[in-house]
N, C-alpha and C. Protein backbone atom coordinates (compact mmCIF):
# COMPACT_ATOMS: atom_id res chain seq x y z
N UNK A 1 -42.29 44.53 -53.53
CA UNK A 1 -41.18 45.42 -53.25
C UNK A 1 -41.66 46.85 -53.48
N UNK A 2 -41.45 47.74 -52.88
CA UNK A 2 -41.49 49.38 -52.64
C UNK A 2 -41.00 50.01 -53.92
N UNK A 3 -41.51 50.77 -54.57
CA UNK A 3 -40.80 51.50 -55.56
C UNK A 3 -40.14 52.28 -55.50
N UNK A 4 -38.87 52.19 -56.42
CA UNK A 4 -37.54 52.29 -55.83
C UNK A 4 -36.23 51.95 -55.39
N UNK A 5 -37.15 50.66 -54.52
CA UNK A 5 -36.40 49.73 -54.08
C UNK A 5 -35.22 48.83 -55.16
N UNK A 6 -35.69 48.87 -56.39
CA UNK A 6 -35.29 48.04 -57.50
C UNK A 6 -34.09 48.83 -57.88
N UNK A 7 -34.23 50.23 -58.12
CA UNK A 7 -33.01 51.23 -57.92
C UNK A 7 -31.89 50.82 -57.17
N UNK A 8 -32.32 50.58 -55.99
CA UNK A 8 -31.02 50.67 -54.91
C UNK A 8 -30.53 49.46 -55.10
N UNK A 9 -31.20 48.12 -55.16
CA UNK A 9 -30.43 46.63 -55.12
C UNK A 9 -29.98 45.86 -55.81
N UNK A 10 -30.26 46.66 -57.06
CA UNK A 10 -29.84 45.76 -58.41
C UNK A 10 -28.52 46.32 -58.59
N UNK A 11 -28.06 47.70 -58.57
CA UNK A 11 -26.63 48.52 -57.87
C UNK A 11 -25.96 47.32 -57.50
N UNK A 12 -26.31 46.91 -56.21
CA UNK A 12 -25.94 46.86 -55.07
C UNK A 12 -25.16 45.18 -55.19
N UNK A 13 -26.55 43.97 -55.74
CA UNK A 13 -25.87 43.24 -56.66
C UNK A 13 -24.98 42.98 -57.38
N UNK A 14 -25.04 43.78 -58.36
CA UNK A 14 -24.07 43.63 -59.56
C UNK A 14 -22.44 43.95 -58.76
N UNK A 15 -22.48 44.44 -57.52
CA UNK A 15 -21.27 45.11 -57.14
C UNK A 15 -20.74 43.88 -56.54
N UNK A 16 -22.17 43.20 -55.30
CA UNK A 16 -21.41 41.81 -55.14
C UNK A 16 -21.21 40.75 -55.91
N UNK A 17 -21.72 40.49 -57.11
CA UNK A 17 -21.07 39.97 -58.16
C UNK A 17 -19.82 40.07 -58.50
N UNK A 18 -19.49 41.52 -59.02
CA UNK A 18 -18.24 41.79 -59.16
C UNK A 18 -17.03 41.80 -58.29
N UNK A 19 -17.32 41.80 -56.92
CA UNK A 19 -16.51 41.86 -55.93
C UNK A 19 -15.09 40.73 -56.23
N UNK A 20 -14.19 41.09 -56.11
CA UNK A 20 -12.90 40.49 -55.81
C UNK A 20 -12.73 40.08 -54.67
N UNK A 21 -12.16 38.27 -54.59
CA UNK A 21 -11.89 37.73 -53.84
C UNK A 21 -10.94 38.48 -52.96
N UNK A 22 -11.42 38.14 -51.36
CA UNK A 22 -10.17 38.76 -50.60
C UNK A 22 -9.00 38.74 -50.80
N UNK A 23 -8.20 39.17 -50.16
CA UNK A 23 -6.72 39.76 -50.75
C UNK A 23 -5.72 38.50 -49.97
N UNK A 24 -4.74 37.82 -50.36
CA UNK A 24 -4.68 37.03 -49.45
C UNK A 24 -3.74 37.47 -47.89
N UNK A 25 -3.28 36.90 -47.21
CA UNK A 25 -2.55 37.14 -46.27
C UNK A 25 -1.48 37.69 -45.74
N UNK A 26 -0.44 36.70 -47.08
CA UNK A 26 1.08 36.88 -47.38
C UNK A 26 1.38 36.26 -49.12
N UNK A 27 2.03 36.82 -48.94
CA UNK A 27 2.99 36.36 -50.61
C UNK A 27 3.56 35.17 -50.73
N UNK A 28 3.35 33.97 -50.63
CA UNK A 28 4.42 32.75 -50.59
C UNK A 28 5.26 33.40 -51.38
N UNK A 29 5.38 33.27 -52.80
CA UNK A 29 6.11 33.69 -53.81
C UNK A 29 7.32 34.68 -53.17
N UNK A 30 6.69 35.73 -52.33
CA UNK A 30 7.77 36.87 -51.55
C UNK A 30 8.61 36.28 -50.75
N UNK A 31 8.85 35.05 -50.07
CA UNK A 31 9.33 34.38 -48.70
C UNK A 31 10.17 33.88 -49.54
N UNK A 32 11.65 34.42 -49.59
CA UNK A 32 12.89 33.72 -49.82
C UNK A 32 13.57 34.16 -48.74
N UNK A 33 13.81 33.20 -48.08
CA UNK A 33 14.53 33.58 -46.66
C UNK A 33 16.04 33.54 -46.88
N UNK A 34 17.18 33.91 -45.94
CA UNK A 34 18.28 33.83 -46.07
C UNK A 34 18.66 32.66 -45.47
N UNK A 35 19.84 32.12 -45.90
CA UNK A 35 20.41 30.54 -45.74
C UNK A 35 19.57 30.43 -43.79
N UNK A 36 20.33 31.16 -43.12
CA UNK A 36 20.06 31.09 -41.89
C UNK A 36 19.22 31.51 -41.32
N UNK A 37 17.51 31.34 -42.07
CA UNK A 37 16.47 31.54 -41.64
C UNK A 37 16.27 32.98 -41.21
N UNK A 38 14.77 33.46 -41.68
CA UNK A 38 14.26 34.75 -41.25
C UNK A 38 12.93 34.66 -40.31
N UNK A 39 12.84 35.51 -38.87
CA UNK A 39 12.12 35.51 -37.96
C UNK A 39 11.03 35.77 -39.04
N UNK A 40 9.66 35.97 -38.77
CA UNK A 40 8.77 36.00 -39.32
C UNK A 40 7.37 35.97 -38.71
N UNK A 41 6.28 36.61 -38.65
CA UNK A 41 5.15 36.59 -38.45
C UNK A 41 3.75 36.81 -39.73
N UNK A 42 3.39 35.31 -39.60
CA UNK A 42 2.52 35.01 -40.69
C UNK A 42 0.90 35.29 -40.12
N UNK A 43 0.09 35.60 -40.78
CA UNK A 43 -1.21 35.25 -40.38
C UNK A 43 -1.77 34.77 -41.29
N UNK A 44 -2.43 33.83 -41.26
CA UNK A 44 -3.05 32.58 -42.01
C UNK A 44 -4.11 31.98 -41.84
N UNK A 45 -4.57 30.63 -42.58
CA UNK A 45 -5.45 29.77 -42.28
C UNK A 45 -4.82 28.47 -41.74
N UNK A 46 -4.62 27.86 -40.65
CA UNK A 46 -3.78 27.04 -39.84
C UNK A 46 -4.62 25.72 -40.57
N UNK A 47 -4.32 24.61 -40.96
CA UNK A 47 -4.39 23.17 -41.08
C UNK A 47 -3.30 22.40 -40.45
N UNK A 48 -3.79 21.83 -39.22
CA UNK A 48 -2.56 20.62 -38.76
C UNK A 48 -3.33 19.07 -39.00
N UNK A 49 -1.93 18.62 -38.52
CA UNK A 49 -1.53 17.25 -39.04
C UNK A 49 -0.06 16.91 -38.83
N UNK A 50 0.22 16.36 -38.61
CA UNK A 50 1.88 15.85 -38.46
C UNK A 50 2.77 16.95 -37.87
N UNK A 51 2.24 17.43 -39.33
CA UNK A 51 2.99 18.95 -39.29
C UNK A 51 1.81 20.20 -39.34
N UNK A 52 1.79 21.26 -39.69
CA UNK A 52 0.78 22.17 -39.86
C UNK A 52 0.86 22.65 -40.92
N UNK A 53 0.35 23.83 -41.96
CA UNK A 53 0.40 24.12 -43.38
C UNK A 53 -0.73 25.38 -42.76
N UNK A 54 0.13 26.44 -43.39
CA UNK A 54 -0.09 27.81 -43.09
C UNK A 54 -0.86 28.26 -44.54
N UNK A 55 -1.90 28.62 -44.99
CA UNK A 55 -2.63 29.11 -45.91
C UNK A 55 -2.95 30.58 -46.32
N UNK A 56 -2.53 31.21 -47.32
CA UNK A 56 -2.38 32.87 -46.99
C UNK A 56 -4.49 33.12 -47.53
N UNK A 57 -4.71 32.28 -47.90
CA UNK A 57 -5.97 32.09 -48.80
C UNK A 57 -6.61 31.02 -48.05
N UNK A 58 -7.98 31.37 -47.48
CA UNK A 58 -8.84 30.35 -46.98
C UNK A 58 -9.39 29.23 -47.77
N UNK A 59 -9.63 29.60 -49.23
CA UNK A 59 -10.40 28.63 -50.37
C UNK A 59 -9.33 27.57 -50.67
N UNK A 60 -7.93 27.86 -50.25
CA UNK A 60 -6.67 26.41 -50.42
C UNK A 60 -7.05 25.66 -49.26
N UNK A 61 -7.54 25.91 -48.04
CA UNK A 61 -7.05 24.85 -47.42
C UNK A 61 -7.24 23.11 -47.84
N UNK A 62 -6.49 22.97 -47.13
CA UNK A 62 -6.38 21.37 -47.98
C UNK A 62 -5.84 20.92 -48.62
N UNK A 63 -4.98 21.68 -49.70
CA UNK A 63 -3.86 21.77 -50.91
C UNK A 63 -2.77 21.57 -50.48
N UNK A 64 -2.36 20.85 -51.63
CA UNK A 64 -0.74 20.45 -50.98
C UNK A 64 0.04 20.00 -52.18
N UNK A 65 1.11 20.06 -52.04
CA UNK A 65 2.11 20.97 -53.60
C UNK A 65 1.70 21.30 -54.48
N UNK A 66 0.75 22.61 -54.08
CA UNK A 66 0.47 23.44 -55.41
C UNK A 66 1.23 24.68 -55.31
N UNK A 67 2.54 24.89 -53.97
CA UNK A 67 2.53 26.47 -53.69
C UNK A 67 1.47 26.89 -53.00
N UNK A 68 0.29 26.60 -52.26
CA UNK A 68 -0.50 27.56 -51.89
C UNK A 68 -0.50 27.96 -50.40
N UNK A 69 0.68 27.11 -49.72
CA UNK A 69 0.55 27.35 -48.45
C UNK A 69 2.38 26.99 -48.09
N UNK A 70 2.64 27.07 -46.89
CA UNK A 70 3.86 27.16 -45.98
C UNK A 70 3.74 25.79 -44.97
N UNK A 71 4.55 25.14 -45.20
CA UNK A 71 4.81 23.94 -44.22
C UNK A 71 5.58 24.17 -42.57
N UNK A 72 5.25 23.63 -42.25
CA UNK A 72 6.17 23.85 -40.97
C UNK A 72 5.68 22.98 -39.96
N UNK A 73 6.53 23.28 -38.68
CA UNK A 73 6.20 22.37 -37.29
C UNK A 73 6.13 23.33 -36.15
N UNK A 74 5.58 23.03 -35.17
CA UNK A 74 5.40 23.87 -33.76
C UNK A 74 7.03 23.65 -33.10
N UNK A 75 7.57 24.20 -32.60
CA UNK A 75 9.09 23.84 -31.39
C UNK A 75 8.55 24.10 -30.24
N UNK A 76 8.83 23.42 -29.43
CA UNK A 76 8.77 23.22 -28.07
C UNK A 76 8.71 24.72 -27.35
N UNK A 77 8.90 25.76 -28.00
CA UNK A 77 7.95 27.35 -27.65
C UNK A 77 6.80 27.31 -27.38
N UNK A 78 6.53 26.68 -28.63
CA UNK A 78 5.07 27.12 -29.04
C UNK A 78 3.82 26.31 -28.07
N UNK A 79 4.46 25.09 -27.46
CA UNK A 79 3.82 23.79 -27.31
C UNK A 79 2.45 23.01 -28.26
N UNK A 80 2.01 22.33 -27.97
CA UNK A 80 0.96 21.86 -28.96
C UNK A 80 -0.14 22.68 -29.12
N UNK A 81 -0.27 22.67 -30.66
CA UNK A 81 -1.46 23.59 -31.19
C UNK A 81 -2.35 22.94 -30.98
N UNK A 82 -3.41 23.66 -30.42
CA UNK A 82 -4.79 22.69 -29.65
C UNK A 82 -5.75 22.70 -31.08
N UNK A 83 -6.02 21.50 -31.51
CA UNK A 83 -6.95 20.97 -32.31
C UNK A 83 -8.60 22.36 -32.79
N UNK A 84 -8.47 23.08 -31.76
CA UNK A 84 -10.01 23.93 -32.24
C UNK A 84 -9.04 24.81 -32.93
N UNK A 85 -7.88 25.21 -33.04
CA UNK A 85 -7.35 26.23 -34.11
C UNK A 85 -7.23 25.35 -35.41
N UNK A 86 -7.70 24.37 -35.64
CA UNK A 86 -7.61 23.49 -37.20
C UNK A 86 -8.60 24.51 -37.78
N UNK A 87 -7.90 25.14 -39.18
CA UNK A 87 -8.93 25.65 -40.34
C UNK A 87 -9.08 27.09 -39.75
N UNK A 88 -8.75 27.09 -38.86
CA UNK A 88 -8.93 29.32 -38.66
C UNK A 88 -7.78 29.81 -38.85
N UNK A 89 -8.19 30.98 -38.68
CA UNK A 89 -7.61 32.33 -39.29
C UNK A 89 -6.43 32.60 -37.74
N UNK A 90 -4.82 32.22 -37.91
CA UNK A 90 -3.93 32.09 -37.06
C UNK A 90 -2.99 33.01 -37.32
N UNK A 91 -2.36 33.57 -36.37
CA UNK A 91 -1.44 34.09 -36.74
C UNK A 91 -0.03 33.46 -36.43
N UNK A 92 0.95 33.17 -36.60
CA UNK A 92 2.02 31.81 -36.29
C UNK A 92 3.72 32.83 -36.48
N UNK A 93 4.04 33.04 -35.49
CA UNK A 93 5.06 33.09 -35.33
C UNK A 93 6.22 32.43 -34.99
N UNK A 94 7.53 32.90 -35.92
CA UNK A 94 8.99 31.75 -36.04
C UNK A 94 10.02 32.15 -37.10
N UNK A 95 10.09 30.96 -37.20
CA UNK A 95 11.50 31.25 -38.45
C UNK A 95 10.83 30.64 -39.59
N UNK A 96 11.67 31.21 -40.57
CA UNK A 96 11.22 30.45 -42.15
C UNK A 96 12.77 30.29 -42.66
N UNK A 97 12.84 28.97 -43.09
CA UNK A 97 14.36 28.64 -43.59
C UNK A 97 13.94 28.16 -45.15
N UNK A 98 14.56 27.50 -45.79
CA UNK A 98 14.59 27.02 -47.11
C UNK A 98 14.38 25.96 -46.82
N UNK A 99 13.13 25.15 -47.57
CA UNK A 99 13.62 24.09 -47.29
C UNK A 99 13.89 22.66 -47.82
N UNK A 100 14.60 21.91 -46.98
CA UNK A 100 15.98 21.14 -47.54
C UNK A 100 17.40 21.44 -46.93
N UNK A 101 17.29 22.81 -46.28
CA UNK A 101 18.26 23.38 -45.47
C UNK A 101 18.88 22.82 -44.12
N UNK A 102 19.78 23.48 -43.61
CA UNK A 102 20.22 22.49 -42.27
C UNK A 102 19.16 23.02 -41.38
N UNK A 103 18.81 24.35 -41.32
CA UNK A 103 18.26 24.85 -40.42
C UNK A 103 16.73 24.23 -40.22
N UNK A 104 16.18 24.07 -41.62
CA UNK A 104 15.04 23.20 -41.36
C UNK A 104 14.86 21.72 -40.90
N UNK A 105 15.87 21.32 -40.45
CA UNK A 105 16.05 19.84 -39.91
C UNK A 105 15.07 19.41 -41.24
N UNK A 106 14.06 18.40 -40.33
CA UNK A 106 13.66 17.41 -40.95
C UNK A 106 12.19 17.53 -41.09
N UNK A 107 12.08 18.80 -41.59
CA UNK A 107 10.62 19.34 -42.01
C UNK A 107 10.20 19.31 -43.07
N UNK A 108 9.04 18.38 -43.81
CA UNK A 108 8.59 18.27 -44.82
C UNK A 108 8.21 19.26 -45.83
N UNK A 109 8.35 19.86 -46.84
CA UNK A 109 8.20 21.16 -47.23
C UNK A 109 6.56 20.02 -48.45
N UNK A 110 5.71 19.85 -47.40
CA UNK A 110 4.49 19.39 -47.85
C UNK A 110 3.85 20.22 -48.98
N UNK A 111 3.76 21.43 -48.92
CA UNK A 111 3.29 22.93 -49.83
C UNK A 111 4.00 22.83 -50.96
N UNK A 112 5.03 22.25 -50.90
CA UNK A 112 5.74 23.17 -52.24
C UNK A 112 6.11 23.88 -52.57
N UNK A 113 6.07 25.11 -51.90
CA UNK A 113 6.20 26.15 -51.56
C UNK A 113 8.22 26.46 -51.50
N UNK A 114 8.88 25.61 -50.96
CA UNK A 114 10.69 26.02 -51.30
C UNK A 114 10.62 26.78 -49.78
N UNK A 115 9.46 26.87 -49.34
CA UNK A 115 10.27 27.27 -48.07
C UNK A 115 9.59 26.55 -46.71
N UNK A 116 9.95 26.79 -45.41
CA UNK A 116 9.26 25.70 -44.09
C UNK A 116 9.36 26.52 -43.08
N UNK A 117 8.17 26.72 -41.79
CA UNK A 117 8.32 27.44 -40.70
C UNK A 117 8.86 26.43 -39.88
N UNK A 118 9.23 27.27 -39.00
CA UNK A 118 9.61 26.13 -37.39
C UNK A 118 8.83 27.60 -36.73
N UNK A 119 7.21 27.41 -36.41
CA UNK A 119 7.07 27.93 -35.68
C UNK A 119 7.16 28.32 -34.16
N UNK A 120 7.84 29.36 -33.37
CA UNK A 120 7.62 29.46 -32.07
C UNK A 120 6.63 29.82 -31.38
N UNK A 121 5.49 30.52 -31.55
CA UNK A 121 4.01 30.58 -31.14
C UNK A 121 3.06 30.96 -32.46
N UNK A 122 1.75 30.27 -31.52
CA UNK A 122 0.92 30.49 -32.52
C UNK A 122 -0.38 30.74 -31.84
N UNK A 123 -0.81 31.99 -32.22
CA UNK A 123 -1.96 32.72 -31.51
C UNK A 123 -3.04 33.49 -32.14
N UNK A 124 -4.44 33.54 -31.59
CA UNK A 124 -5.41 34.18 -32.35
C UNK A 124 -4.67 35.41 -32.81
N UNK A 125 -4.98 36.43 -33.94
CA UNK A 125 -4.65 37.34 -34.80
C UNK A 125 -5.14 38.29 -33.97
């Protein structure tokens, strides 16, 4: 190594060491919707399955009732989420109701989270 060089990268290191995990997406914790659901645009880490599970944090995916993500389903807007958006970075637009609510029909609140999308589209960010 160049002398000198030891100057600049050992800096430079210690900084990515220290670095703080990215910031996440959205607030689950913030999403208390009103009885009759609030429009909403999330951007996330998309996991489907049955249903889909919206992730504000990439290092959750996969988690499920810890709070770390948003449950929901596609509506006939959105049509079917094509399988290569599993695990990326989505942005998912819709409603968010409570859920257990009427408005959430019969949507699993898989997350834990207390609340459920019925998304109407869902598109690269």
């Amino acid at each position: 190594m160049a002398p000198g060089w030891s100057g600049i990268l050992l800096p430079g290191l210690i900084l990515a060491a220290c670095a703080s995990p990215p910031a996440p997406y959205f607030d689950i914790a913030a999403r208390k919707p009103a009885a009759e659901g609030d429009q909403v645009q999330l951007t996330g880490w998309l996991q489907i399955d049955s249903q889909f599970r919206l992730y504000p944090v990439q290092r959750h995916l996969g988690e499920t009732g810890k709070s770390t993500c948003i449950s929901g389903v596609t509506l006939s807007l959105a049509g079917i989420v094509p399988p290569e958006f599993n695990g990326k970075l989505m942005a998912v637009s819709g409603f968010l109701h409570r859920a257990g609510s009427v408005g959430a029909g019969a949507v699993r609140d898989e997350c834990g989270s207390g609340v459920v999308l019925l998304a109407t589209e869902v598109a690269v960010p």
